[in-house]
N, C-alpha and C. Protein backbone atom coordinates (compact mmCIF):
# COMPACT_ATOMS: atom_id res chain seq x y z
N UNK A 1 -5.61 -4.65 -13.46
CA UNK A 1 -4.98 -5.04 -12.23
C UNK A 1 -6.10 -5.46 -11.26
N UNK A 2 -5.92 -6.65 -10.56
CA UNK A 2 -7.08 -6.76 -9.97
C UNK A 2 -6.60 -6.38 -8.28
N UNK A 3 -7.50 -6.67 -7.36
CA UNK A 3 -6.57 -6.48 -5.56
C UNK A 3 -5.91 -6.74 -5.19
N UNK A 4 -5.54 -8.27 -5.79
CA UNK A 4 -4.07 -8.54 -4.85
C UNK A 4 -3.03 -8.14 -5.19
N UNK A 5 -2.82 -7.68 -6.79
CA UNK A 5 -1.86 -7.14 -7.16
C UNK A 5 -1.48 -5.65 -6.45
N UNK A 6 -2.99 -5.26 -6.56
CA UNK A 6 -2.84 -3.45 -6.41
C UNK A 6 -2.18 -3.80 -4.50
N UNK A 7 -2.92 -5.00 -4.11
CA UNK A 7 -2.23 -4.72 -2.38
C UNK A 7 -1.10 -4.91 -2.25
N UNK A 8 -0.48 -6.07 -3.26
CA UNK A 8 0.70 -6.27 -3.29
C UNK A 8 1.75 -4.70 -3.37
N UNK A 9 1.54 -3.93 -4.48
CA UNK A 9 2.25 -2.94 -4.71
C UNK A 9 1.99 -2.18 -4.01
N UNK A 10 0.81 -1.95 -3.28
CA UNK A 10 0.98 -0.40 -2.22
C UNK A 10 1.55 -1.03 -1.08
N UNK A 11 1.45 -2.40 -0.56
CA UNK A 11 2.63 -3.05 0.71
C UNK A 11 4.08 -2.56 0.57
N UNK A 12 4.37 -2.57 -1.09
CA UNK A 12 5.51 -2.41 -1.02
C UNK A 12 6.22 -1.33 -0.83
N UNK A 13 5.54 -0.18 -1.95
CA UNK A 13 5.54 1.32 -1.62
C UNK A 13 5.51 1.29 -0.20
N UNK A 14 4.50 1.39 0.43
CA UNK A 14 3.88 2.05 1.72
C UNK A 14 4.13 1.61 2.82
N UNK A 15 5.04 0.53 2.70
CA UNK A 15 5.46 -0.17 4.09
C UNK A 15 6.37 0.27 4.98
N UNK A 16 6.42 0.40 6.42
CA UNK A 16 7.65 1.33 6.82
C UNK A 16 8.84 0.11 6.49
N UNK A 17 9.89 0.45 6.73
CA UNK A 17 11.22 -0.02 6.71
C UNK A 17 11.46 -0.72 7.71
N UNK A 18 11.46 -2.10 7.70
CA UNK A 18 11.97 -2.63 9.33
C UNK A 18 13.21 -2.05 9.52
N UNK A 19 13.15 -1.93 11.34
CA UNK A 19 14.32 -1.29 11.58
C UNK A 19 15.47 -2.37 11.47
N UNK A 20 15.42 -3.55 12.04
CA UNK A 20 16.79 -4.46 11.41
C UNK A 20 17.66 -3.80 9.99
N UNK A 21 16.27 -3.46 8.85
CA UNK A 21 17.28 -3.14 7.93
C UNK A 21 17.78 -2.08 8.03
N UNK A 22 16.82 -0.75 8.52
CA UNK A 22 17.85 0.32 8.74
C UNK A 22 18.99 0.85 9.23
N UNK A 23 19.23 0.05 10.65
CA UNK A 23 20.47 -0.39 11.34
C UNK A 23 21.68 -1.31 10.82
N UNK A 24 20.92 -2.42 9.66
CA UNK A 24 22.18 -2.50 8.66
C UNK A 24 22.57 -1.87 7.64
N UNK A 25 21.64 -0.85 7.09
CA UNK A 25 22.47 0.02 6.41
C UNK A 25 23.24 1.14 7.15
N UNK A 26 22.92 1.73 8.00
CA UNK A 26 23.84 2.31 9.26
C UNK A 26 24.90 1.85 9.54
N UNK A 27 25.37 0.18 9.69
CA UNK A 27 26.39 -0.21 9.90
C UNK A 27 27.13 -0.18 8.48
N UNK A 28 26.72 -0.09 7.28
CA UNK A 28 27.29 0.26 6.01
C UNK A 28 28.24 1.66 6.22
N UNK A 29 27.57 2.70 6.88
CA UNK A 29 28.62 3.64 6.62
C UNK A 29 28.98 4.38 7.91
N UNK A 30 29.35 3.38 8.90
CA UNK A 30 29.54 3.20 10.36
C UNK A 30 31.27 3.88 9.47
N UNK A 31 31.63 4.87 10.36
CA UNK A 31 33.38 5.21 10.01
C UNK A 31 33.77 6.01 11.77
N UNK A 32 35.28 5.28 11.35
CA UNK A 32 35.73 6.07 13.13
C UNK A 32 35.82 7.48 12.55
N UNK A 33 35.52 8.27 13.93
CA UNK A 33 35.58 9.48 13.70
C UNK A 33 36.17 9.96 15.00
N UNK A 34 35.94 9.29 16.11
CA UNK A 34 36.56 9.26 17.53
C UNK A 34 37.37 7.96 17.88
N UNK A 35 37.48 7.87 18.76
CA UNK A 35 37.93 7.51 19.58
C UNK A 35 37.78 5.58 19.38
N UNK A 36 38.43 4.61 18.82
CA UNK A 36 38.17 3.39 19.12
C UNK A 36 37.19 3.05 19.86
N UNK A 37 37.09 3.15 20.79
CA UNK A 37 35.96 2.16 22.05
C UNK A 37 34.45 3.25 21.43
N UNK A 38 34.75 4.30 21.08
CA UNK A 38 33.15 5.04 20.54
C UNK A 38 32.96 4.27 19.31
N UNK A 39 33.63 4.35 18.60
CA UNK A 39 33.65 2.97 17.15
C UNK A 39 32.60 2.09 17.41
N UNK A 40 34.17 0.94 18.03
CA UNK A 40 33.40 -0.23 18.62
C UNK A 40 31.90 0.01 19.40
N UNK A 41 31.97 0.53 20.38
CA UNK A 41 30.61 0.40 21.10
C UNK A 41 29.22 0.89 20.00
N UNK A 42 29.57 1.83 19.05
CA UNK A 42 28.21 2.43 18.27
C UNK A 42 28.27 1.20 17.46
N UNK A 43 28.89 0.65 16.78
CA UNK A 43 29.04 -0.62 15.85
C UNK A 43 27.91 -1.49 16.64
N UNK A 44 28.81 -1.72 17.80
CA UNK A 44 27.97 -3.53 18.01
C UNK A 44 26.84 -2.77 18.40
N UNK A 45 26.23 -1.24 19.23
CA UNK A 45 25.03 -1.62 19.11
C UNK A 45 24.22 -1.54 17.79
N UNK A 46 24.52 -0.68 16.86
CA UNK A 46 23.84 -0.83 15.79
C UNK A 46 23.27 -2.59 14.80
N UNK A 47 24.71 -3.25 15.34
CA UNK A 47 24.57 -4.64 14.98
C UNK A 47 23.68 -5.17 15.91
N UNK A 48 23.42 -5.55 16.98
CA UNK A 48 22.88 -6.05 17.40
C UNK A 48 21.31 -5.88 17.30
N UNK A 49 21.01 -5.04 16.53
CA UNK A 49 19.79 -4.61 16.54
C UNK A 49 19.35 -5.29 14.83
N UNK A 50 20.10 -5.84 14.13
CA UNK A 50 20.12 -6.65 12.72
C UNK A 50 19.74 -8.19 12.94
N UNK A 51 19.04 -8.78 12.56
CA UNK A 51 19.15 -9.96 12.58
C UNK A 51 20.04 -11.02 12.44
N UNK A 52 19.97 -11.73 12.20
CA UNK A 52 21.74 -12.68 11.86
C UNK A 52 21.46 -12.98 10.34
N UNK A 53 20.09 -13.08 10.30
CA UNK A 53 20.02 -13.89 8.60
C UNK A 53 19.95 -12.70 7.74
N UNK A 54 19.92 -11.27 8.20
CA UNK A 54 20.69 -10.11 7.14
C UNK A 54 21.80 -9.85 7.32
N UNK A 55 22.39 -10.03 8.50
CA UNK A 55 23.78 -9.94 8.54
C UNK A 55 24.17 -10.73 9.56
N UNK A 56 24.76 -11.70 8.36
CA UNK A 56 25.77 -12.86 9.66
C UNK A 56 27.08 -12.37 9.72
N UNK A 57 27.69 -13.35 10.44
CA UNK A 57 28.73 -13.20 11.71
C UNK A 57 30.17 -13.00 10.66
N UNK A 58 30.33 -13.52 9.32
CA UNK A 58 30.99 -13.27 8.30
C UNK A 58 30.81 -12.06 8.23
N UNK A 59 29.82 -11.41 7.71
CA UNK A 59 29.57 -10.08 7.12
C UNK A 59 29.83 -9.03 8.31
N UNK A 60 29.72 -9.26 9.36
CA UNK A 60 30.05 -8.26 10.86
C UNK A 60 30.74 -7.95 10.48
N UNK A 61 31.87 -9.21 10.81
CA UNK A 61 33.37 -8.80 10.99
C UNK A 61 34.05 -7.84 9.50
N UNK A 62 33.79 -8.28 8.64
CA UNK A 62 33.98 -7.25 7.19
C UNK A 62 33.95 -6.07 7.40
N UNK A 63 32.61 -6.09 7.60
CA UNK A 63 32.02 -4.74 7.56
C UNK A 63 32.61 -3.54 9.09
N UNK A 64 33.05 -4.29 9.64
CA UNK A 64 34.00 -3.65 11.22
C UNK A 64 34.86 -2.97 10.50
N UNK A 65 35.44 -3.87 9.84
CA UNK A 65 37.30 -3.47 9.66
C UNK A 65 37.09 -2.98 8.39
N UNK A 66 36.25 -2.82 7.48
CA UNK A 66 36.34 -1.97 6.12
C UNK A 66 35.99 -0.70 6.76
């Protein structure tokens, strides 16, 4: 293995997690538990904190109402 490989693989290991993605997996198992408007409001902010090109405006709305 020579360096770029070995840098390649410890980037990948060792990299933190952008938060965009962590906030879209958060919106993965986003479920009401209160109150509608607590829903909604924890939803969009968790969304808004995602980019659009991991989760577009198709996939929002899905992922709301599933």
């Amino acid at each position: 293995m020579d360096w770029s490989e070995f840098e390649l693989l410890f980037l990948q290991r060792f990299q933190p997690i952008p938060l965009g993605q962590i906030n879209y997996l958060k919106t993965k198992d986003w479920k009401q538990t209160g109150s509608l408007e607590t829903y909604i409001n924890g939803f969009l902010a968790m969304a808004a904190a995602v980019p659009y090109s991991l989760f577009p405006e198709e996939a929002r709305a899905l992922t709301f109402i599933l």
